[in-house]
N, C-alpha and C. Protein backbone atom coordinates (compact mmCIF):
# COMPACT_ATOMS: atom_id res chain seq x y z
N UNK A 1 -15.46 14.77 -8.47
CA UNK A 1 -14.52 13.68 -8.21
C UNK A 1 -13.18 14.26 -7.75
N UNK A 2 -12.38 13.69 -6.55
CA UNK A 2 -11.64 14.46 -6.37
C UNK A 2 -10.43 12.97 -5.97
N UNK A 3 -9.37 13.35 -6.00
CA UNK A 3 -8.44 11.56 -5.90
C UNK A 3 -7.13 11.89 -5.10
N UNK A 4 -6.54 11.24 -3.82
CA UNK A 4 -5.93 11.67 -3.12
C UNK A 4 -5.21 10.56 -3.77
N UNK A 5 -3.47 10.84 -4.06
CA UNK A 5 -2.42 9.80 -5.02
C UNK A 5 -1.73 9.81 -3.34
N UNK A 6 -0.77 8.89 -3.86
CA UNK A 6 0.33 8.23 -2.49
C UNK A 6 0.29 9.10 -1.44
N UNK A 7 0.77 10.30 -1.71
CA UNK A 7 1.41 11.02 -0.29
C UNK A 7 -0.49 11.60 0.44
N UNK A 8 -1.01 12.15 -0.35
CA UNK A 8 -2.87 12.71 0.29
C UNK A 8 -2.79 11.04 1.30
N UNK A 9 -3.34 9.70 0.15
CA UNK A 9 -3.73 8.91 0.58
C UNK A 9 -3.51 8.60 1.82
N UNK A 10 -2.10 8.28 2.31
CA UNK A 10 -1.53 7.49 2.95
C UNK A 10 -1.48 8.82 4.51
N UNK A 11 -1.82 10.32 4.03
CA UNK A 11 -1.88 11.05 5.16
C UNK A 11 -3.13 10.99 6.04
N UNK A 12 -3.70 10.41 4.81
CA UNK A 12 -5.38 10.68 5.35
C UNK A 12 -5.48 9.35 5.95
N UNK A 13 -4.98 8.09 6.11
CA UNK A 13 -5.04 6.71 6.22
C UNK A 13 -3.87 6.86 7.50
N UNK A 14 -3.14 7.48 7.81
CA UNK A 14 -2.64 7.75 9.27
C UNK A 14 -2.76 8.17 10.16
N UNK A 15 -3.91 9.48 9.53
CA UNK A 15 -4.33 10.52 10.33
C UNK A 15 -5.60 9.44 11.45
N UNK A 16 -6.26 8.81 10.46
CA UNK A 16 -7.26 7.86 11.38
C UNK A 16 -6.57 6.42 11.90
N UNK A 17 -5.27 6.68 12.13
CA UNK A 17 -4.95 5.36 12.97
C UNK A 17 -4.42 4.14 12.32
N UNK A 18 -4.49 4.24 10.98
CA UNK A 18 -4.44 2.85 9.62
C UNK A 18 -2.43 3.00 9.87
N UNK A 19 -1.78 2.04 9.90
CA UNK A 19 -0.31 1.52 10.20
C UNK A 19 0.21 2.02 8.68
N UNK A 20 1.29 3.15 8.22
CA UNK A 20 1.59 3.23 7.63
C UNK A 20 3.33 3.41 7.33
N UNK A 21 3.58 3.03 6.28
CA UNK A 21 5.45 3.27 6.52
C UNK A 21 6.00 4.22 6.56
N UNK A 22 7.12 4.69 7.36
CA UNK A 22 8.11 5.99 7.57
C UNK A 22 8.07 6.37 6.17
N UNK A 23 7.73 7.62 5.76
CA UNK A 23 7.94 8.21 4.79
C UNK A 23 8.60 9.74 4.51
N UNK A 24 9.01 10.21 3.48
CA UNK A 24 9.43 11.83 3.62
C UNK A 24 9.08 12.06 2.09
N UNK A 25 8.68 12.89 1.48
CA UNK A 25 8.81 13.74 0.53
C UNK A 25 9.99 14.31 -0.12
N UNK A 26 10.36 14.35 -1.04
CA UNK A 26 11.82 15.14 -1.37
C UNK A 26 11.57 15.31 -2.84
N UNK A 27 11.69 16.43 -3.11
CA UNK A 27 11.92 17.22 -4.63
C UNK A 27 13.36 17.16 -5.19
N UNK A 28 14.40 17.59 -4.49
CA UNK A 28 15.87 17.45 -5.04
C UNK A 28 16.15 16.49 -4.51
N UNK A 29 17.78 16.17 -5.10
CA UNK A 29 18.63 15.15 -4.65
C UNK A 29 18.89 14.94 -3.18
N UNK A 30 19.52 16.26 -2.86
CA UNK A 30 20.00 16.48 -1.65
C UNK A 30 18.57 16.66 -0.53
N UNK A 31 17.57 17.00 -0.92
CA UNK A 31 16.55 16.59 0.51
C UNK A 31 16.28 14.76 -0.07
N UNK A 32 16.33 13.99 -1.26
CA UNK A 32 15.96 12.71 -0.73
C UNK A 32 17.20 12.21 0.18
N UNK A 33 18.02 12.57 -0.44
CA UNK A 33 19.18 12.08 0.73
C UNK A 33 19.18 12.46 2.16
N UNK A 34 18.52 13.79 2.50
CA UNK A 34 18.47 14.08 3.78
C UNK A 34 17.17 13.12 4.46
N UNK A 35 16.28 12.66 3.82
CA UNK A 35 14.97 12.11 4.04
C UNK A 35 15.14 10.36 4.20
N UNK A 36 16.63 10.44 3.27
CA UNK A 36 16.87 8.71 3.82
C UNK A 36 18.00 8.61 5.40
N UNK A 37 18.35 9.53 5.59
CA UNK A 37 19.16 9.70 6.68
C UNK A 37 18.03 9.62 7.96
N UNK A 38 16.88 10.38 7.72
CA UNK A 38 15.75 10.61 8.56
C UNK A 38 14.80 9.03 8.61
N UNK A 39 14.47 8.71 7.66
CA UNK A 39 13.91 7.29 6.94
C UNK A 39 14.51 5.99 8.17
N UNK A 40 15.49 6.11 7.73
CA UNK A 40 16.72 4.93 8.13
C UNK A 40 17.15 3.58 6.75
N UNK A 41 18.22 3.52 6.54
CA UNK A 41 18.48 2.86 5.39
C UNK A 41 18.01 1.41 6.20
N UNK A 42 17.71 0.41 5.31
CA UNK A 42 17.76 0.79 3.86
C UNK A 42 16.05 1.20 3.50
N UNK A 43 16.12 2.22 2.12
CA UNK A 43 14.79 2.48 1.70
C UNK A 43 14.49 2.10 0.55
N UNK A 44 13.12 2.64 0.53
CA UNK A 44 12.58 2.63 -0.75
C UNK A 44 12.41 4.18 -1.46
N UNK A 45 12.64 4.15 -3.10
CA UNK A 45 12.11 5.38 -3.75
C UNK A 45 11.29 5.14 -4.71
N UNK A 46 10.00 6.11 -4.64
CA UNK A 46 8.93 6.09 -5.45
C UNK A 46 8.62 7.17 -6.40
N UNK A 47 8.76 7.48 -7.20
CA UNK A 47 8.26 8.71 -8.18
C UNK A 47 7.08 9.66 -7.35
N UNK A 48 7.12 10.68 -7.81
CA UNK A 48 5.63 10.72 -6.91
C UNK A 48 5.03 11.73 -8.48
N UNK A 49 3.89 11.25 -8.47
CA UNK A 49 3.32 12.13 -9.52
C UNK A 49 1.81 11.88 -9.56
N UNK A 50 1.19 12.94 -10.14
CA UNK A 50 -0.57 12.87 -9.91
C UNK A 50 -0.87 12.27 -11.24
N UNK A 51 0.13 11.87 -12.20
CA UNK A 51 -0.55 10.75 -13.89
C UNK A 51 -0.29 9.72 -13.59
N UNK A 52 0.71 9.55 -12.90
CA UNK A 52 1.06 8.01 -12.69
C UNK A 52 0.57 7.04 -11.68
N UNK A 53 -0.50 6.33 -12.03
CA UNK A 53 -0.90 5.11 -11.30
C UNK A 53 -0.11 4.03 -11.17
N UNK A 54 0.23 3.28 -11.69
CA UNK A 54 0.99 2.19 -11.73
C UNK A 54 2.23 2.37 -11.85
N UNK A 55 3.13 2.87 -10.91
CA UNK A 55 4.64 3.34 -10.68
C UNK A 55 5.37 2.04 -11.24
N UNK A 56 5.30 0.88 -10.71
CA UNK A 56 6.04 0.21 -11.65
C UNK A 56 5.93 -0.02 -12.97
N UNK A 57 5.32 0.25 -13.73
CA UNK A 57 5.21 0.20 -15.37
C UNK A 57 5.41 1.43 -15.70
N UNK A 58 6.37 2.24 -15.09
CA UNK A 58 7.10 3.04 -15.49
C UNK A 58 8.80 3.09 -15.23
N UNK A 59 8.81 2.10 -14.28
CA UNK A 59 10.04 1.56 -13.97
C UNK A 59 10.21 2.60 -12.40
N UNK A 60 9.32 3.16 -11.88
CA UNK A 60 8.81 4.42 -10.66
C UNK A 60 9.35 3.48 -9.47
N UNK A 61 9.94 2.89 -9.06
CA UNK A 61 10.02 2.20 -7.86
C UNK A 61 11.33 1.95 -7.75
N UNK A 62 12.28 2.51 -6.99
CA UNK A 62 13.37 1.87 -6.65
C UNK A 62 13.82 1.23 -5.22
N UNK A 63 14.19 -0.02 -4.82
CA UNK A 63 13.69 -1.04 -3.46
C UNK A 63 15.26 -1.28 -3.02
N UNK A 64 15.23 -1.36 -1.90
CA UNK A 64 16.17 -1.64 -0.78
C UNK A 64 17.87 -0.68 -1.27
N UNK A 65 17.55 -0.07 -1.40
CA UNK A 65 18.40 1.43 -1.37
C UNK A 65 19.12 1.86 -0.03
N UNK A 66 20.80 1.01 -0.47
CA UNK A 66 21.27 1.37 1.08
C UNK A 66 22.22 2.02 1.15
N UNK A 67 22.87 3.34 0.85
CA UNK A 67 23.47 3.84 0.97
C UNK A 67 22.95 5.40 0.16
N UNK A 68 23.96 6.50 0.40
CA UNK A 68 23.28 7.86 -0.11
C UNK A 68 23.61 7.83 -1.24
N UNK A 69 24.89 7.62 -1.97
CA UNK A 69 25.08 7.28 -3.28
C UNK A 69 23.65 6.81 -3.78
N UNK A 70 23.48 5.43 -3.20
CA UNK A 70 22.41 4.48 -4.24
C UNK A 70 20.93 5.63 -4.40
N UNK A 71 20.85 6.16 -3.15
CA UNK A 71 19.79 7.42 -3.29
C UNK A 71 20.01 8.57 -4.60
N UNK A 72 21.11 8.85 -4.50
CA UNK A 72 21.50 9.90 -5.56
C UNK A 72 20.82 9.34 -6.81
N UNK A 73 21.79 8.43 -7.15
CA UNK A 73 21.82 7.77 -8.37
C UNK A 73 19.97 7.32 -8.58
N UNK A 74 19.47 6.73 -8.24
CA UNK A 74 17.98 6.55 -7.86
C UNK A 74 17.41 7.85 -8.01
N UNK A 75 17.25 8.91 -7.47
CA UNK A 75 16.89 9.88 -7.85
C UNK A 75 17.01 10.74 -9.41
N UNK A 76 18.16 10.89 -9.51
CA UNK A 76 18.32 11.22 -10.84
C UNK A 76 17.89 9.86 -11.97
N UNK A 77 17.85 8.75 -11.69
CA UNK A 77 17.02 8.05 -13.12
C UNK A 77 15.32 8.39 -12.59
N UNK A 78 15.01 8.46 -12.07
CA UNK A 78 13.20 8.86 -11.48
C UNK A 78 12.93 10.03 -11.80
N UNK A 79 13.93 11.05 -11.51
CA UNK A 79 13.96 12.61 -12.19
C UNK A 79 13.63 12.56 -13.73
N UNK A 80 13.92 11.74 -14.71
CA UNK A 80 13.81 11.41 -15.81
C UNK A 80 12.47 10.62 -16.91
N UNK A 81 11.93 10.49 -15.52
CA UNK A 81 10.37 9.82 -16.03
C UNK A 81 9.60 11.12 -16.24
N UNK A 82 8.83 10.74 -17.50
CA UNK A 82 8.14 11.67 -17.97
C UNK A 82 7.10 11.96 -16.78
N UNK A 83 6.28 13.24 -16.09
CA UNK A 83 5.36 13.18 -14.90
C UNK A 83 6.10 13.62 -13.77
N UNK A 84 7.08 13.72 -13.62
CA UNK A 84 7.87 13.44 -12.02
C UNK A 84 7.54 14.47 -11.90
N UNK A 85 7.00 14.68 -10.32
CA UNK A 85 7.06 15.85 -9.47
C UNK A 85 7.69 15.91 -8.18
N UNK A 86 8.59 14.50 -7.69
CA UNK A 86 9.73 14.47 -6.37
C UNK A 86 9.33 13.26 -6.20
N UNK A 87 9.90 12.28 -5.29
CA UNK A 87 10.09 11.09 -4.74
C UNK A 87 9.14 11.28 -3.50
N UNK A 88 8.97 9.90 -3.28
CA UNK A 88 8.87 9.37 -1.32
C UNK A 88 9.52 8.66 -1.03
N UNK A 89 10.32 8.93 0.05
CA UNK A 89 11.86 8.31 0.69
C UNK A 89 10.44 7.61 1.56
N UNK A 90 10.99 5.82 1.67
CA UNK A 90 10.23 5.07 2.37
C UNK A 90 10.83 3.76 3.08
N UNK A 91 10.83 3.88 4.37
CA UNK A 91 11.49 2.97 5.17
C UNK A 91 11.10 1.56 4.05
N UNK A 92 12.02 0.59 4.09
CA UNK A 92 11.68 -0.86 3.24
C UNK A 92 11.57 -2.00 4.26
N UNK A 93 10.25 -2.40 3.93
CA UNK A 93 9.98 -3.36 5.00
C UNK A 93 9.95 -4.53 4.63
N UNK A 94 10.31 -5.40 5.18
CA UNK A 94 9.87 -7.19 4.71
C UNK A 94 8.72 -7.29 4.92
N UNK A 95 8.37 -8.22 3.85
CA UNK A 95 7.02 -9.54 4.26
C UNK A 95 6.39 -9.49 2.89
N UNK A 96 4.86 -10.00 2.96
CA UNK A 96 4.08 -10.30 1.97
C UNK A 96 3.66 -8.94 1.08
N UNK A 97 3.51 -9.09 0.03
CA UNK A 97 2.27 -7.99 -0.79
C UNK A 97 1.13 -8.65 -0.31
N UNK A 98 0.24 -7.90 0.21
CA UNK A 98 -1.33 -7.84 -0.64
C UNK A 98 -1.88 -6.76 -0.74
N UNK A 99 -3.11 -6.63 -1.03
CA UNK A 99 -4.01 -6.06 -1.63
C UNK A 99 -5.03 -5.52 -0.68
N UNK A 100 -5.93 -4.27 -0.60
CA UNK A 100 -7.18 -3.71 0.15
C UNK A 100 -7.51 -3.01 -0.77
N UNK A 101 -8.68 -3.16 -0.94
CA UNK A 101 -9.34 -2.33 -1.86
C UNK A 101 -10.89 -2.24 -0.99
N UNK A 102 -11.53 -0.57 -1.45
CA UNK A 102 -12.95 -0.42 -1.73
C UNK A 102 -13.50 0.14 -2.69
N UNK A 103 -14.61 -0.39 -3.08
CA UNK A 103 -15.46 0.43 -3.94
C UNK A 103 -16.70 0.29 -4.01
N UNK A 104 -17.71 1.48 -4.27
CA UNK A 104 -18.54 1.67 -4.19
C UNK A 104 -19.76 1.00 -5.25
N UNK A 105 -20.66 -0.13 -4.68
CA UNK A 105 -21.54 -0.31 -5.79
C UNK A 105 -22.79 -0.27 -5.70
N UNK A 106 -23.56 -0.07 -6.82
CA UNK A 106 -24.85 0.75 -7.34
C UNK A 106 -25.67 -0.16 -6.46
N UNK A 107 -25.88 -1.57 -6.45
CA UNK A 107 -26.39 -2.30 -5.89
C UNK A 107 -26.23 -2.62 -4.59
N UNK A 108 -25.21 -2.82 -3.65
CA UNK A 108 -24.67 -3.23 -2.80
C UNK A 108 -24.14 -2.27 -1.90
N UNK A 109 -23.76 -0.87 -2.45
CA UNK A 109 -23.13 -0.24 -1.76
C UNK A 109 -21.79 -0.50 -1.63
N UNK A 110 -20.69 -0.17 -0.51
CA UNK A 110 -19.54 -0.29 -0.35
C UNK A 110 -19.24 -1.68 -0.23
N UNK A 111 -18.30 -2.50 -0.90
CA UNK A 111 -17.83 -3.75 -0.68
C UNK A 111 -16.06 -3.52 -1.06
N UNK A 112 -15.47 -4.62 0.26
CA UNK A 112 -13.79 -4.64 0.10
C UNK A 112 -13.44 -6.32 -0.55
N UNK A 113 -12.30 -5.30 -1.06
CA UNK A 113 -11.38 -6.61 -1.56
C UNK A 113 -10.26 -6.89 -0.78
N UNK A 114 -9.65 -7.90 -1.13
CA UNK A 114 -8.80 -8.04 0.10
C UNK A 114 -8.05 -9.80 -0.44
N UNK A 115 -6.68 -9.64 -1.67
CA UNK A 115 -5.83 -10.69 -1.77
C UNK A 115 -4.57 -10.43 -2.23
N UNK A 116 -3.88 -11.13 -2.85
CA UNK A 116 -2.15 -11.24 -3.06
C UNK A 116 -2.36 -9.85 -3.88
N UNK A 117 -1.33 -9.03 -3.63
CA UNK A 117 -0.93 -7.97 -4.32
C UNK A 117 0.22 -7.80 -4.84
N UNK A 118 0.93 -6.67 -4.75
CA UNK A 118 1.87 -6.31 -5.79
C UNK A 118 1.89 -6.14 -7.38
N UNK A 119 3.15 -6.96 -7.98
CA UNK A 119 3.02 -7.07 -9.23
C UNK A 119 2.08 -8.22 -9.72
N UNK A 120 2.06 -9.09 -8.73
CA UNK A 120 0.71 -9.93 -9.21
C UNK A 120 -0.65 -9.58 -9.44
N UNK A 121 -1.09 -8.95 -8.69
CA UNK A 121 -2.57 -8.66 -8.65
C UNK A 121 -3.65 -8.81 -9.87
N UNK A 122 -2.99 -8.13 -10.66
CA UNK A 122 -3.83 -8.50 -12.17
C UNK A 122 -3.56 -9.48 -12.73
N UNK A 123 -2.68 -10.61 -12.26
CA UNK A 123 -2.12 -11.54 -13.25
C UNK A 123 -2.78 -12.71 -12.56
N UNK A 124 -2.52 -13.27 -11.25
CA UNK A 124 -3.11 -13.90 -10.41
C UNK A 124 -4.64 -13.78 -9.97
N UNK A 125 -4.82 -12.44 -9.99
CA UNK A 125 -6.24 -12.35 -9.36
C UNK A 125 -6.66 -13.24 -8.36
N UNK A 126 -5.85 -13.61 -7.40
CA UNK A 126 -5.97 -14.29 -6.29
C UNK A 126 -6.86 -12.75 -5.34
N UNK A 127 -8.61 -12.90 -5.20
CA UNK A 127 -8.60 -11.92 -4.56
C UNK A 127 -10.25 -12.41 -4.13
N UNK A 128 -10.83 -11.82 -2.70
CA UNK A 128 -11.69 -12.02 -2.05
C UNK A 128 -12.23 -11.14 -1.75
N UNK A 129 -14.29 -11.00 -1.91
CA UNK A 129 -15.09 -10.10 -1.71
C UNK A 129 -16.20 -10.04 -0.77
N UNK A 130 -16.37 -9.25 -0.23
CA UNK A 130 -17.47 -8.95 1.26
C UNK A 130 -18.23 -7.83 1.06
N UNK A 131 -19.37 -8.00 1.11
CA UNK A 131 -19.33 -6.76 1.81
C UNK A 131 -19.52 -5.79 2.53
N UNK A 132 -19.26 -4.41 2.95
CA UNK A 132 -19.13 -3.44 3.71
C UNK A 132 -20.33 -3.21 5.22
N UNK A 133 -19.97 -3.14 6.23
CA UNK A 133 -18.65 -3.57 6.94
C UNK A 133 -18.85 -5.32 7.14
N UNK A 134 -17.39 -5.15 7.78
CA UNK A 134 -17.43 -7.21 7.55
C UNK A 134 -17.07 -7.41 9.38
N UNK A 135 -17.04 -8.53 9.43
CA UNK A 135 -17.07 -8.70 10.54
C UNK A 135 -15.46 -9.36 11.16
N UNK A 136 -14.66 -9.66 12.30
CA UNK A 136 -13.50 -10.54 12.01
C UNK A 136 -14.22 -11.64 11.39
N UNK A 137 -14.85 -12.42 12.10
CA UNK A 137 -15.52 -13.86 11.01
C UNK A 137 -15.47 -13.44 9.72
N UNK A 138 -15.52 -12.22 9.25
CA UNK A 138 -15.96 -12.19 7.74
C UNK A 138 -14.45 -12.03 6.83
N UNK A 139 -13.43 -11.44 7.96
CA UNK A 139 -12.40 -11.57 7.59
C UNK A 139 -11.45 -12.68 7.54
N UNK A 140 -11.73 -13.61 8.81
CA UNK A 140 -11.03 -14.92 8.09
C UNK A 140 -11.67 -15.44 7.47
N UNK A 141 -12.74 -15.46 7.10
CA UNK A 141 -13.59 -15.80 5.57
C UNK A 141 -12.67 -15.57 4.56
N UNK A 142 -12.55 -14.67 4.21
CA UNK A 142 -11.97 -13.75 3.45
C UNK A 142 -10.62 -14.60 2.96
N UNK A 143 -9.38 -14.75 4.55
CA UNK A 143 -8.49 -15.21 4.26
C UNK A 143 -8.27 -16.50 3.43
N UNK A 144 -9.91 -17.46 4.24
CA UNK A 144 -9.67 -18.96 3.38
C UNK A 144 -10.09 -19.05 2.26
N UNK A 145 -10.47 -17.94 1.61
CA UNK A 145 -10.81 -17.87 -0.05
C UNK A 145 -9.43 -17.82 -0.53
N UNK A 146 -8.42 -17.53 -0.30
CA UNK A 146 -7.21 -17.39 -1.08
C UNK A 146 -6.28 -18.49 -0.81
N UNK A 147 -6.12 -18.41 -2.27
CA UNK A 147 -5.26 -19.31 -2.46
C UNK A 147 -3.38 -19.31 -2.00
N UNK A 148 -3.63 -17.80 -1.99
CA UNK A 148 -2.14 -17.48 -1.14
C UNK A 148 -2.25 -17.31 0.17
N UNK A 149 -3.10 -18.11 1.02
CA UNK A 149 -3.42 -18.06 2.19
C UNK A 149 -1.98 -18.86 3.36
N UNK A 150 -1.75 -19.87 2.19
CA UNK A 150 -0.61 -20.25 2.65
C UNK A 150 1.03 -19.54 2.53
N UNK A 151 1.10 -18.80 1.87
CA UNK A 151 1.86 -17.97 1.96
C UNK A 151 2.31 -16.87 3.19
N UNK A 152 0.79 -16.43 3.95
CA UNK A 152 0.72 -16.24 5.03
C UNK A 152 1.22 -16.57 6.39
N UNK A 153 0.61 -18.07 6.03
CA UNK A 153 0.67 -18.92 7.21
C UNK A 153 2.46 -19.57 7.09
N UNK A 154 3.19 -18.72 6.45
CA UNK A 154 4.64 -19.29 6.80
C UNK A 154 5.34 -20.48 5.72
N UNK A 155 4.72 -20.11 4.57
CA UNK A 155 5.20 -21.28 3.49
C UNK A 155 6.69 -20.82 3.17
N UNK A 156 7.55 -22.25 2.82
CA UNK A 156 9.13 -22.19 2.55
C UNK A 156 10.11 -21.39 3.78
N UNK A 157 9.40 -21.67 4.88
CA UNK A 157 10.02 -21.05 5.72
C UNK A 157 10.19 -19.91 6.31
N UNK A 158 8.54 -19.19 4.94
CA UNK A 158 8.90 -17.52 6.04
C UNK A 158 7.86 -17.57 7.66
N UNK A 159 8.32 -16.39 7.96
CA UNK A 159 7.52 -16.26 9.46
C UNK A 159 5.78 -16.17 9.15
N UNK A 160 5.17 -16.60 9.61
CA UNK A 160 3.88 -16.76 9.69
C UNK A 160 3.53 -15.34 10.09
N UNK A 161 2.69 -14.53 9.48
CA UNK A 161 2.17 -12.96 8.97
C UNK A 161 1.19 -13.29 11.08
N UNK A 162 1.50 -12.27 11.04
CA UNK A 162 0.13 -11.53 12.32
C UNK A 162 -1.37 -11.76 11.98
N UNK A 163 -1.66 -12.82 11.45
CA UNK A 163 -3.27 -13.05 11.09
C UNK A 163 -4.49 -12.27 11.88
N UNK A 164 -4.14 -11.77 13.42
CA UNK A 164 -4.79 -11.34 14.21
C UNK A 164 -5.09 -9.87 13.94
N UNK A 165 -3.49 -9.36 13.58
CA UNK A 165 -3.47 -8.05 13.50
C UNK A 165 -4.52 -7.23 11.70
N UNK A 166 -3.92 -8.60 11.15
CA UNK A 166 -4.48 -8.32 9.82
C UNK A 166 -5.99 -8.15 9.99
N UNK A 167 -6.65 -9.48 10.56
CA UNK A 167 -7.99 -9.02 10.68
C UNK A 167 -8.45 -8.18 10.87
N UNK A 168 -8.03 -7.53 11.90
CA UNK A 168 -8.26 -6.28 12.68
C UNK A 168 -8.31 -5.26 11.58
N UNK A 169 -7.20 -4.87 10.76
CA UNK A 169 -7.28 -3.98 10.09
C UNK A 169 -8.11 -3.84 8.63
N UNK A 170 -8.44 -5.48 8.49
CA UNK A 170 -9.26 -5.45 7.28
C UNK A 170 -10.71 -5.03 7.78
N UNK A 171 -11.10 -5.26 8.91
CA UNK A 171 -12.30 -4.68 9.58
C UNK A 171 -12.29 -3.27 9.66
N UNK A 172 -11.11 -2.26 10.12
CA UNK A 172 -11.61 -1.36 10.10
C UNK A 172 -10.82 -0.22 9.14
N UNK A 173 -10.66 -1.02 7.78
CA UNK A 173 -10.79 -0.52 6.59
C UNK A 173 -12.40 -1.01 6.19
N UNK A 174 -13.02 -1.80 6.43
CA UNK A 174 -14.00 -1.96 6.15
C UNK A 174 -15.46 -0.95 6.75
N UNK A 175 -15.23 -0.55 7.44
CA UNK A 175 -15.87 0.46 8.38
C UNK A 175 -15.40 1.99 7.93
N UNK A 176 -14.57 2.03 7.03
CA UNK A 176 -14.72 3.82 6.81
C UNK A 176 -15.23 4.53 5.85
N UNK A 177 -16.25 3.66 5.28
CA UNK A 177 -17.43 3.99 4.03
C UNK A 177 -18.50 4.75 5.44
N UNK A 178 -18.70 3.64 6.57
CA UNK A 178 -19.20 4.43 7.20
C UNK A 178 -18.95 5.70 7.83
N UNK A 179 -18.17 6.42 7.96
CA UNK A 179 -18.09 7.36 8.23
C UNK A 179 -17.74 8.59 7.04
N UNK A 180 -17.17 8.29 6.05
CA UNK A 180 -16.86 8.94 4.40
C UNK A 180 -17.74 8.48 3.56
N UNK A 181 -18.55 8.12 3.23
CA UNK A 181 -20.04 7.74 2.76
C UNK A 181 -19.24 8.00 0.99
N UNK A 182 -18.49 9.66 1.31
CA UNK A 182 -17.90 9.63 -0.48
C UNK A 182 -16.92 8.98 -0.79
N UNK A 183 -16.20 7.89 -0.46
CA UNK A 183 -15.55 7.32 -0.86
C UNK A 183 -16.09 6.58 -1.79
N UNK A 184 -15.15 6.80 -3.24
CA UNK A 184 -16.22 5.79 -4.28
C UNK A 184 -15.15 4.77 -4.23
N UNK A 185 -13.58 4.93 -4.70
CA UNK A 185 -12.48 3.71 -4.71
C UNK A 185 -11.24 3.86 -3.29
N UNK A 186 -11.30 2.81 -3.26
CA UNK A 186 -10.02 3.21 -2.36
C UNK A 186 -9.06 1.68 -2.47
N UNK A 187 -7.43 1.98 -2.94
CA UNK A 187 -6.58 0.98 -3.46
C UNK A 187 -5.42 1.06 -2.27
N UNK A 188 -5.11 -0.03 -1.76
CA UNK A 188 -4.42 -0.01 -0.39
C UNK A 188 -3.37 -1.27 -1.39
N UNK A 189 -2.42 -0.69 -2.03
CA UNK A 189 -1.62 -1.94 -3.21
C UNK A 189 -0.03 -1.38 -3.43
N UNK A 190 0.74 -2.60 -2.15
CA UNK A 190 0.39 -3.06 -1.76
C UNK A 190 0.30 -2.61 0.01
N UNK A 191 -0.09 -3.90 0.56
CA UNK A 191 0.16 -3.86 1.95
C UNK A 191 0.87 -4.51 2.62
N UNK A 192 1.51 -4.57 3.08
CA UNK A 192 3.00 -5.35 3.43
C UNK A 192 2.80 -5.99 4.26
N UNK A 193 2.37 -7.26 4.43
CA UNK A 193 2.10 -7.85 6.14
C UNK A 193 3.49 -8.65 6.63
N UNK A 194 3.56 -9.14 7.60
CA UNK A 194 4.58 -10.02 7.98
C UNK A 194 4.50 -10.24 9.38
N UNK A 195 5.38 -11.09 9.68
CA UNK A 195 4.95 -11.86 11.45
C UNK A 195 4.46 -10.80 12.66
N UNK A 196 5.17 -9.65 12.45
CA UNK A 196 4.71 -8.50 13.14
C UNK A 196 3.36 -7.82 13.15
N UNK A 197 3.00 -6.88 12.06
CA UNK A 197 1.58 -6.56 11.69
C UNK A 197 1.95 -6.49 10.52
N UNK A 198 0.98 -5.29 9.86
CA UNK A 198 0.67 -4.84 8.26
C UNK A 198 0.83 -3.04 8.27
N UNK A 199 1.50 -3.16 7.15
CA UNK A 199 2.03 -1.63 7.17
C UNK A 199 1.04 -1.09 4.94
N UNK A 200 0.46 -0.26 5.29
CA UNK A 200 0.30 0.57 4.51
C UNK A 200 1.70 1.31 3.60
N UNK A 201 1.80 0.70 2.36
CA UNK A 201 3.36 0.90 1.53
C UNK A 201 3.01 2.46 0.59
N UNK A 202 1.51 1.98 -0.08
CA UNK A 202 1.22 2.72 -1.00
C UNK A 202 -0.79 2.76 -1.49
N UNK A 203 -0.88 3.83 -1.18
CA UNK A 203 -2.99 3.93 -1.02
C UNK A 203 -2.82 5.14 -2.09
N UNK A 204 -4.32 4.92 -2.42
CA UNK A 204 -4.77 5.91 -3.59
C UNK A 204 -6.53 6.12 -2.80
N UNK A 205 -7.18 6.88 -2.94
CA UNK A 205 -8.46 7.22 -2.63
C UNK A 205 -9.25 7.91 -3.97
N UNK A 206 -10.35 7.50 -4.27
CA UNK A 206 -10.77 8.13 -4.65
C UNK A 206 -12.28 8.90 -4.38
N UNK A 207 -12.79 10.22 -3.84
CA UNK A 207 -13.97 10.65 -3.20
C UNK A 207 -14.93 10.82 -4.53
N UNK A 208 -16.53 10.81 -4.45
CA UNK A 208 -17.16 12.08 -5.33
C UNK A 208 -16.78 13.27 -4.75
């Protein structure tokens, strides 16, 4: 078993073409600050560590960070979580959370998930299953199972998410069991969509 955390994940998920956010690495203060200069304010900072799954229930996430001060200061409380091994300086993007997931089953083989993410995900469980590979039809399938579908489509006034672009990419996240056969999990949480496309924030993999 081998498990690629944020920074593996999200290299290996760019390297094949998957839309992911400006990111940098930084161990000290002074390279996250050089990495948000590079980034472009405003960012995001994430803990980066190989124990920590769930960065926010460690308090691991610090969001819309606009100035180098606010970086400093951000850094040194993240320096302080038990686990830390450096940050990811990460461009901060608008739009929706959701969710991509795969995993591998005994019966079925590879099947994706695919609904509202973020801090909801376990609480809501607003989430939809196919499986592996799906088709676009199978992906707006997908979409009208959820109940945050309208959220998408521009509720309270936000911009109506790239539905086109999304499909697209839930298809060919759905298609890379075929070619990695060892992929047993793979957590795409969240994924940031909005009127533009969908950006990859934060992925985990896991291979045999």
């Amino acid at each position: 078993m081998h498990v690629f955390t944020e920074r593996e994940a999200e290299n290996f998920l760019e390297q094949r073409g998957f839309p992911t956010a400006r990111r940098k690495y930084a161990s000290t203060a002074d390279e996250a600050v050089s990495a948000a200069r590079i980034v472009g304010f405003p960012v995001v900072m994430k803990i980066a560590s190989k124990n920590i799954i769930h960065k926010s229930d460690v308090h691991g996430v610090k969001l819309n960070l606009m100035s180098e001060s606010d970086v400093i200061h951000s850094f040194n409380e993240l320096s302080r979580i038990h686990g830390f091994e450096g940050v990811l300086v990460q461009e901060f993007i608008e739009g929706t959370s959701m969710i991509v997931g795969l995993k591998e089953d005994s019966t079925f083989g590879h099947a994706i998930a695919f609904g509202l993410g973020g801090i909801y995900t376990e609480i809501l469980k607003d989430i939809a299953f196919r499986v592996c590979p799906i088709t676009l039809e199978d992906a707006d399938s997908m979409l009208n199972d959820l109940k945050s579908k309208k959220i998408l489509e521009g509720a309270r006034g936000l911009k109506p998410a790239n539905m086109d672009y999304l499909k697209s990419l839930l298809v060919a996240v759905s298609k890379l069991p075929l070619h990695f056969k060892n992929i047993k999990e793979l957590d795409i949480n969240p994924l940031v969509v909005n009127d533009k496309k969908s950006y990859i924030v934060d992925a985990r993999i896991v291979f045999s």
